[in-house]
C-alpha atoms as a PDB file:
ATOM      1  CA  UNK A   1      11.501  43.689 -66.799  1.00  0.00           C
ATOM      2  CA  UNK A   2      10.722  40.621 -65.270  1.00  0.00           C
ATOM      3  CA  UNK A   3       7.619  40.617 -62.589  1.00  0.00           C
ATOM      4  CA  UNK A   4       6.844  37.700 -59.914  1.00  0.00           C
ATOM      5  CA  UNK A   5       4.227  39.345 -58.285  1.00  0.00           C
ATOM      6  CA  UNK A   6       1.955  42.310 -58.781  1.00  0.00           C
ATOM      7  CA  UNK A   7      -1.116  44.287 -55.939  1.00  0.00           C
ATOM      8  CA  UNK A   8      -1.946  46.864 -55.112  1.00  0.00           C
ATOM      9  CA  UNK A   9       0.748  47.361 -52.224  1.00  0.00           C
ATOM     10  CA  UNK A  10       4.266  45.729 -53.884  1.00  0.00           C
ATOM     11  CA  UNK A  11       5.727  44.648 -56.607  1.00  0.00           C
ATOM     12  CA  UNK A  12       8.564  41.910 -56.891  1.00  0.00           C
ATOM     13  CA  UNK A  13      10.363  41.709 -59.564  1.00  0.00           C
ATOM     14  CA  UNK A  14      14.149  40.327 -60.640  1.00  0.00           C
ATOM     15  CA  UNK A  15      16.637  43.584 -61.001  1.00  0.00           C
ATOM     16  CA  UNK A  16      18.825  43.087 -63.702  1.00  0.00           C
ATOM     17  CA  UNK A  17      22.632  43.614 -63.846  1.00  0.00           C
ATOM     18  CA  UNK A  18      23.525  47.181 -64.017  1.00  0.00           C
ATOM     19  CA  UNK A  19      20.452  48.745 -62.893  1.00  0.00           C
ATOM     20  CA  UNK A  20      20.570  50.783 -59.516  1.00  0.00           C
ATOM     21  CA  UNK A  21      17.742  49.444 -57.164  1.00  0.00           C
ATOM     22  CA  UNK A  22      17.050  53.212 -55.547  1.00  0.00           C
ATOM     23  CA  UNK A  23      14.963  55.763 -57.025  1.00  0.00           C
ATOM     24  CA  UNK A  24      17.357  57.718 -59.718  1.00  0.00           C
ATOM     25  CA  UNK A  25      17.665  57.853 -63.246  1.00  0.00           C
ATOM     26  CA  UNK A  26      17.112  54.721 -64.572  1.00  0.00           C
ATOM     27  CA  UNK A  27      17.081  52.978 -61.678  1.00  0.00           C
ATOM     28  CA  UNK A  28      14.707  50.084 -60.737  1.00  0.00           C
ATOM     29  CA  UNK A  29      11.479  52.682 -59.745  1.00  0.00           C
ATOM     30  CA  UNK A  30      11.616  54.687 -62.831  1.00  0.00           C
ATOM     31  CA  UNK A  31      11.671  50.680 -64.919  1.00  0.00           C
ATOM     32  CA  UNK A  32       9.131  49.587 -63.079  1.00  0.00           C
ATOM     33  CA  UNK A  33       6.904  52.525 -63.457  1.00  0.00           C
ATOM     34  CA  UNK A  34       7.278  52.052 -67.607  1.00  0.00           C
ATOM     35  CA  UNK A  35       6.701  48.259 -66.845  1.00  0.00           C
ATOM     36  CA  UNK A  36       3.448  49.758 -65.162  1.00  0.00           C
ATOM     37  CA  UNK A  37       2.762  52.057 -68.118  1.00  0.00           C
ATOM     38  CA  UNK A  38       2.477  55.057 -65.269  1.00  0.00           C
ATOM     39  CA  UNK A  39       5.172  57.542 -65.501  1.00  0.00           C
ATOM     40  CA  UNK A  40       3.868  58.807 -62.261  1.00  0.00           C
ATOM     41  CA  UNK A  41       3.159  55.467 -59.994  1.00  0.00           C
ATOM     42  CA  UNK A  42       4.489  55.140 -56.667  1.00  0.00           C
ATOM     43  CA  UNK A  43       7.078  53.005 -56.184  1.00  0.00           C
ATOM     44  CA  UNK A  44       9.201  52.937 -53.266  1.00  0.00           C
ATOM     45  CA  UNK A  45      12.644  51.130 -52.389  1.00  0.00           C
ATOM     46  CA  UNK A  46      12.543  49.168 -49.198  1.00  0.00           C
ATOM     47  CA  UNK A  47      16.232  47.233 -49.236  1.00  0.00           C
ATOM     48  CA  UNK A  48      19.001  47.196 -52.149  1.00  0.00           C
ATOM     49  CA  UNK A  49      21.042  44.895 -54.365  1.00  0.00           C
ATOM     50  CA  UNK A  50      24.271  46.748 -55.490  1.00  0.00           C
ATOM     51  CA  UNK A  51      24.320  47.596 -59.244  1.00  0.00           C
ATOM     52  CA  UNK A  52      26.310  45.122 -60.577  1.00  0.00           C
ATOM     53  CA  UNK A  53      24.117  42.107 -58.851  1.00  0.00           C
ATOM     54  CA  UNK A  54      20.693  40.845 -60.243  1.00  0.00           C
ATOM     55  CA  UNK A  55      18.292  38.997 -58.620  1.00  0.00           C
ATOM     56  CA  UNK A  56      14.612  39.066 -56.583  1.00  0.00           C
ATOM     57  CA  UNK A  57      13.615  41.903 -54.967  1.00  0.00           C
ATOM     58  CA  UNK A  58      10.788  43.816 -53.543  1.00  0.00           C
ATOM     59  CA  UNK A  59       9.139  47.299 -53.850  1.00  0.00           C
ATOM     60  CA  UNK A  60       6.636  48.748 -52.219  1.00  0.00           C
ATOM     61  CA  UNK A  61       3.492  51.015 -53.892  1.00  0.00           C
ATOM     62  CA  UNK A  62       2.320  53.089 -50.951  1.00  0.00           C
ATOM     63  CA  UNK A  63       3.723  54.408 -48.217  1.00  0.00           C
ATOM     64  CA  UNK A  64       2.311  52.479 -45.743  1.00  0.00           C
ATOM     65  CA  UNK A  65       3.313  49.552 -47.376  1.00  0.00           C
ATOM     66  CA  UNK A  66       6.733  50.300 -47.481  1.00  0.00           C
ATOM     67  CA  UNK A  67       6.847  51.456 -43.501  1.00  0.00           C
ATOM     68  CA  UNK A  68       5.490  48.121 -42.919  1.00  0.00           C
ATOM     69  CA  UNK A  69       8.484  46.246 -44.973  1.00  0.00           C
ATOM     70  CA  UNK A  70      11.239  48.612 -43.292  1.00  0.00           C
ATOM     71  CA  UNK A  71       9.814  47.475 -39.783  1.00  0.00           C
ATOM     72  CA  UNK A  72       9.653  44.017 -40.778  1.00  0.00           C
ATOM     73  CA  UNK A  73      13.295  44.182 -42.355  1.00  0.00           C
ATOM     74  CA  UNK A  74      13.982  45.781 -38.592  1.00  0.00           C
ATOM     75  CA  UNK A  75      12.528  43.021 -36.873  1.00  0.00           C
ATOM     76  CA  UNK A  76      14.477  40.529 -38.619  1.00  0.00           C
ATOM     77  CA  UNK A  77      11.455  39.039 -40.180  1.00  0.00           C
ATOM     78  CA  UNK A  78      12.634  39.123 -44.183  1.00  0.00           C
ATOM     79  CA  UNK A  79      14.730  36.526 -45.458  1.00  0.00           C
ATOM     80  CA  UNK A  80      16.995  37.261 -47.700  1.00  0.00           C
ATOM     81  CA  UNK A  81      19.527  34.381 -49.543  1.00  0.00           C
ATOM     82  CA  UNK A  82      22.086  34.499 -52.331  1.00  0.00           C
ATOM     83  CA  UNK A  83      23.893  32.150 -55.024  1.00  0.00           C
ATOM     84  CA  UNK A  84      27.081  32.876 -54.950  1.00  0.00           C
ATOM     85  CA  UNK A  85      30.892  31.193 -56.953  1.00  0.00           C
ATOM     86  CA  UNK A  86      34.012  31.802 -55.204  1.00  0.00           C
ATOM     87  CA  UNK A  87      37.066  31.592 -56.108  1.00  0.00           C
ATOM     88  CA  UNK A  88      38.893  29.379 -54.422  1.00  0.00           C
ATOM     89  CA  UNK A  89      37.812  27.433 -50.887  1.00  0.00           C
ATOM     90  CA  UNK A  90      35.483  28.897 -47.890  1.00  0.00           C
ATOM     91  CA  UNK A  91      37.089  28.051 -44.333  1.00  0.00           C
ATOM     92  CA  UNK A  92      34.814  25.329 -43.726  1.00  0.00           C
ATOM     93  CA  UNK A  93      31.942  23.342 -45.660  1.00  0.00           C
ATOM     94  CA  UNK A  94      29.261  25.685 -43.837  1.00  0.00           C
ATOM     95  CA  UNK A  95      29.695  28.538 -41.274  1.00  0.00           C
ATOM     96  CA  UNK A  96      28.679  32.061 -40.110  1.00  0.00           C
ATOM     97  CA  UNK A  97      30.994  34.942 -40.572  1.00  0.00           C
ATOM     98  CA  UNK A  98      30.542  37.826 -38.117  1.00  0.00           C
ATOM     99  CA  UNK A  99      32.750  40.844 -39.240  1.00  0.00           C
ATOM    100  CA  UNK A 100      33.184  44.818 -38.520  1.00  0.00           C
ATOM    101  CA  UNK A 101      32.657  46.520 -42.101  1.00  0.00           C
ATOM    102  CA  UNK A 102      33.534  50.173 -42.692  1.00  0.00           C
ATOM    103  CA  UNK A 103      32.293  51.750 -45.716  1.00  0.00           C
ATOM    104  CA  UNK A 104      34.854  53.790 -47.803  1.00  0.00           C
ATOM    105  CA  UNK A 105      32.402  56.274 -49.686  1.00  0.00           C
ATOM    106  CA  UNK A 106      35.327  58.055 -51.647  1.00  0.00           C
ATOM    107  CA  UNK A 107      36.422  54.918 -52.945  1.00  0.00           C
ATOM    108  CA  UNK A 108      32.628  52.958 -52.880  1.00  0.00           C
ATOM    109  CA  UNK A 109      34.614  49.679 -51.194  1.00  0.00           C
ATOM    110  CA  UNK A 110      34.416  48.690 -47.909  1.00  0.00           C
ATOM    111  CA  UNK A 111      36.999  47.050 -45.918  1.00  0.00           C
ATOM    112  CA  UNK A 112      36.609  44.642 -42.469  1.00  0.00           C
ATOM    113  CA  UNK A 113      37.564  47.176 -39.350  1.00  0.00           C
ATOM    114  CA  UNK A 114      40.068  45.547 -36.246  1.00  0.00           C
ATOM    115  CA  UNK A 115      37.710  47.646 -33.980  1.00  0.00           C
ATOM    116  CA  UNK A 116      34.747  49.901 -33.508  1.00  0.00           C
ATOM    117  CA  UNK A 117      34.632  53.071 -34.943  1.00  0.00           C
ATOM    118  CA  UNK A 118      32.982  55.778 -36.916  1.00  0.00           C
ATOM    119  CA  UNK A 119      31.078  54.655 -39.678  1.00  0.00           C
ATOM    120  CA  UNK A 120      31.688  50.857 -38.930  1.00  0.00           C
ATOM    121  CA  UNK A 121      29.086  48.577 -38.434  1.00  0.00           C
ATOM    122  CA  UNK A 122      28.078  44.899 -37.743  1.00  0.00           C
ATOM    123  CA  UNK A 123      28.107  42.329 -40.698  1.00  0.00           C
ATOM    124  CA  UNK A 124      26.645  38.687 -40.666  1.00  0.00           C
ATOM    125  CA  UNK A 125      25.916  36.686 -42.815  1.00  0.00           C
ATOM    126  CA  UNK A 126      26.020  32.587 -42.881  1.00  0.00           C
ATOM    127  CA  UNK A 127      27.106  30.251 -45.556  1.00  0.00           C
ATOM    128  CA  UNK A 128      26.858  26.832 -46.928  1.00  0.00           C
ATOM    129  CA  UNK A 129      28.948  25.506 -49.630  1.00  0.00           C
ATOM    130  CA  UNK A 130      26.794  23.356 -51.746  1.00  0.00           C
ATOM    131  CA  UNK A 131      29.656  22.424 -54.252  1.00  0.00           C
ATOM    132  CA  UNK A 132      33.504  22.608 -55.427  1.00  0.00           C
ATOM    133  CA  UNK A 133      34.923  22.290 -59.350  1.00  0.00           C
ATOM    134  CA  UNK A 134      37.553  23.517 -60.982  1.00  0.00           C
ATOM    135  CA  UNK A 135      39.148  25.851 -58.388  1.00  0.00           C
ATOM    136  CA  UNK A 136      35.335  27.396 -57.490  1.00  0.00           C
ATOM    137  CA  UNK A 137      33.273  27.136 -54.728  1.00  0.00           C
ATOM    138  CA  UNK A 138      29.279  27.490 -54.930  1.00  0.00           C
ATOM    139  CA  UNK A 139      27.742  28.812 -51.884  1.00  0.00           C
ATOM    140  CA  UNK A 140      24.419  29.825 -50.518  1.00  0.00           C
ATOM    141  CA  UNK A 141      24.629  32.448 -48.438  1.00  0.00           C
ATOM    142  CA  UNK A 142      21.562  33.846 -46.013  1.00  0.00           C
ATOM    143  CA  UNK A 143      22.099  37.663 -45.396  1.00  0.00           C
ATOM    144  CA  UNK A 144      21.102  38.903 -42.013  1.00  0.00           C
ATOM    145  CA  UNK A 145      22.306  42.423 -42.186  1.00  0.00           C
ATOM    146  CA  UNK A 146      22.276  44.490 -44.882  1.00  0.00           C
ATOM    147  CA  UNK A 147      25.831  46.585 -45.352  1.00  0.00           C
ATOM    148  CA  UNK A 148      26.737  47.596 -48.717  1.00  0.00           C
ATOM    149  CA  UNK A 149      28.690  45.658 -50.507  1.00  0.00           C
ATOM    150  CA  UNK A 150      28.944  42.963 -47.475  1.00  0.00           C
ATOM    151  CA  UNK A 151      29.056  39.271 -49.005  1.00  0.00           C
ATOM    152  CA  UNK A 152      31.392  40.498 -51.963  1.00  0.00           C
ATOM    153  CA  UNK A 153      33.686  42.344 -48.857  1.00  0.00           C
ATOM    154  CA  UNK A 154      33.041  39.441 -46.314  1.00  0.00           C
ATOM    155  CA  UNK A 155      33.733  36.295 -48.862  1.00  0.00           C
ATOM    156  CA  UNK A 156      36.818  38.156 -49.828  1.00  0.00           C
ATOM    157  CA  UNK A 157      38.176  38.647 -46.161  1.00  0.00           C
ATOM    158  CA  UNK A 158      38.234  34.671 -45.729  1.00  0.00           C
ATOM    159  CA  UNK A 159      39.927  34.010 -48.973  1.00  0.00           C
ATOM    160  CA  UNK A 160      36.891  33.590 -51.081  1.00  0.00           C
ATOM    161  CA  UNK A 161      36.270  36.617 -53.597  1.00  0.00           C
ATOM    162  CA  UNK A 162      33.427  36.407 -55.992  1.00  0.00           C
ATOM    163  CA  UNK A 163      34.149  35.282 -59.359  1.00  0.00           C
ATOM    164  CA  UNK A 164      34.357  38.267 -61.771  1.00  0.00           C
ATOM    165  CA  UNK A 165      34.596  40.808 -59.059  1.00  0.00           C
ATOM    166  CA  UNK A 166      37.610  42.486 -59.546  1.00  0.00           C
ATOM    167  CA  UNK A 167      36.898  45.156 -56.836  1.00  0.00           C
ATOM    168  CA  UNK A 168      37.733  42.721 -54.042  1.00  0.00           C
ATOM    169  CA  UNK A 169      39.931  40.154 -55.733  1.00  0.00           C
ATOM    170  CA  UNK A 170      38.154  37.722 -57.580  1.00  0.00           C
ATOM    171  CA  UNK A 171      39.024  36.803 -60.833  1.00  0.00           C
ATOM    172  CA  UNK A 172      37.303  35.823 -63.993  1.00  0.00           C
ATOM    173  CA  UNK A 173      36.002  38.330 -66.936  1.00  0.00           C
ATOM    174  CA  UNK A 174      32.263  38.933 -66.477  1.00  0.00           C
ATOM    175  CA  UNK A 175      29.018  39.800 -64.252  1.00  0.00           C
ATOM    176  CA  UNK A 176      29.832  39.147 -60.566  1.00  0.00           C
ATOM    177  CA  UNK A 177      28.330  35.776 -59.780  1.00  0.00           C
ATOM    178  CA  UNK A 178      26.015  36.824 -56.769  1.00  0.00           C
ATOM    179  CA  UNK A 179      22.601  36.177 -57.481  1.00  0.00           C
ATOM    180  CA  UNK A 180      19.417  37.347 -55.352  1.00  0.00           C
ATOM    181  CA  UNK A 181      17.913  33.716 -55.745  1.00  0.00           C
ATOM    182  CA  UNK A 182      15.054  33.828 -52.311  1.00  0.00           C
ATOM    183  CA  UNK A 183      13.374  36.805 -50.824  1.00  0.00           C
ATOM    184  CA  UNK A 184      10.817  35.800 -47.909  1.00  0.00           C
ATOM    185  CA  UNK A 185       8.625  38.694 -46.289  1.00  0.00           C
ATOM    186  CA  UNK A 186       5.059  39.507 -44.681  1.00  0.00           C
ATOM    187  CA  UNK A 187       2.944  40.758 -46.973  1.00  0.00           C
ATOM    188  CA  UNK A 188       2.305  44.662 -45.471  1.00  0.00           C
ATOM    189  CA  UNK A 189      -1.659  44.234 -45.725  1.00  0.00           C
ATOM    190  CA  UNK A 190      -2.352  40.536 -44.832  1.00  0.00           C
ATOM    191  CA  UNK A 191       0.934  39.387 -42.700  1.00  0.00           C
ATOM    192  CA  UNK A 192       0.888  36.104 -44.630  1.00  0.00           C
ATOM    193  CA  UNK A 193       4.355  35.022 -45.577  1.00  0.00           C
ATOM    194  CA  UNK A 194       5.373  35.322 -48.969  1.00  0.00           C
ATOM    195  CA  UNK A 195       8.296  33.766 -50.710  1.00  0.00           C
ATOM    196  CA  UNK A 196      10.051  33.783 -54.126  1.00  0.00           C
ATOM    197  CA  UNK A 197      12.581  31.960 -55.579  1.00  0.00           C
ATOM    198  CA  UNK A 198      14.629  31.890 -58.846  1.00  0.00           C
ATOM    199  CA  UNK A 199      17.841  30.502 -60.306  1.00  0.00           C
ATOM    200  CA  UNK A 200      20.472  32.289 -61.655  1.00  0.00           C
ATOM    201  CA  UNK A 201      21.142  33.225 -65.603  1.00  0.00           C
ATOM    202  CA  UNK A 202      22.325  30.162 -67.614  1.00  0.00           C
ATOM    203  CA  UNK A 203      25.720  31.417 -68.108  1.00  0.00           C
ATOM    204  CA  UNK A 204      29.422  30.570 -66.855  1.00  0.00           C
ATOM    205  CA  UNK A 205      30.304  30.276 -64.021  1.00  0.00           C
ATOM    206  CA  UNK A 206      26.833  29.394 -63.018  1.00  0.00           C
ATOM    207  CA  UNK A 207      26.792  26.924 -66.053  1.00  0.00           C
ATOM    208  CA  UNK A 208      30.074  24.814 -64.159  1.00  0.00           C
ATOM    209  CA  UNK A 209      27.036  24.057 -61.344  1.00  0.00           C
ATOM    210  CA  UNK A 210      23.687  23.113 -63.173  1.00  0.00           C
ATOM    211  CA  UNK A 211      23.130  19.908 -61.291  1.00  0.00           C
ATOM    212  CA  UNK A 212      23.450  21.884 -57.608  1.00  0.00           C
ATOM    213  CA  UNK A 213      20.996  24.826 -58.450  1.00  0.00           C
END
């Protein structure tokens, strides 16, 4: 388990491929408790990286503290950005995409929505490509809402799936190249503004774009 940063009130730390990043079995809390050498510490999830993506995130290890990260998540004031290879081209060199996503629970995929309904909600998110080669596109993506499974969904809907995510169309054999690479928040107890950064695994496709990242 890899740790950034370490207080009293959070922890942040890079989840690993495979690992759920809420509170079960195995999932990011019960590693980071063991990486604490406290079966019982409290560690509490504030936002979420789907299972199959790695990359910085940030727990909380009171309550307060992790009221105070949900309200700043609210307020808009985390920032959250991504590495990301697509297949293929993105419909311009930079851009925002502003989608309705509705969340298939039976099948855990979610699709864009033509119109409002139940259980669809606002997606946006805004992209720059930073390079092309060999059919893929590197991108840096800047979240600002937080649906589940959005930039894999949203990147697909434009012609764009992630490489090695099979789910929405991308191709290549492998972990799904969407990487957690900044995470910017208030600290809960001081307000100052914290940020973390780190590159991607040294492994294909990320490997095709050494020289960009």
């Amino acid at each position: 388990m890899e740790i950034l940063y370490l207080d009293n009130k959070i922890i942040v730390c890079v989840k690993p491929v495979g690992v759920l990043s809420a509170d079960e079995p195995g999932g990011m809390p019960s590693q980071l408790r063991a990486a604490l050498g406290d079966d019982a510490a409290p560690v509490y999830a504030v936002h979420r990286l789907d299972a199959a993506v790695s990359g910085v995130m940030v727990y909380a290890r009171t309550r307060h503290a992790a009221a105070d990260l949900g309200r700043a998540i609210e307020r808009g004031d985390v920032r959250k950005e991504y590495l990301a290879v697509a297949c293929g081209a993105l419909p311009a060199p930079s851009g925002e995409l502003r989608d309705l996503l509705w969340r298939d629970r039976k099948r855990r995929k979610t699709f864009v929505a033509e119109a409002p309904g139940k259980d669809v909600r606002e997606a946006r998110l805004a992209y720059e490509v930073l390079a092309e080669r060999a059919g893929l596109s590197l991108c840096r993506v800047r979240l600002y809402t937080g649906r589940a499974h959005q930039i894999r969904c949203q990147l697909a809907s434009c012609g764009a799936p992630l490489w090695g995510d099979a789910k929405y169309g991308g191709s290549g054999e492998g972990d799904i190249a969407l990487f957690s690479c900044k995470l910017a928040f208030p600290h809960p107890l001081t307000g100052e503004v914290l940020t973390f950064e780190k590159k991607p695994p040294a492994a294909y496709p990320w490997t095709e774009f050494s020289g960009e990242i």
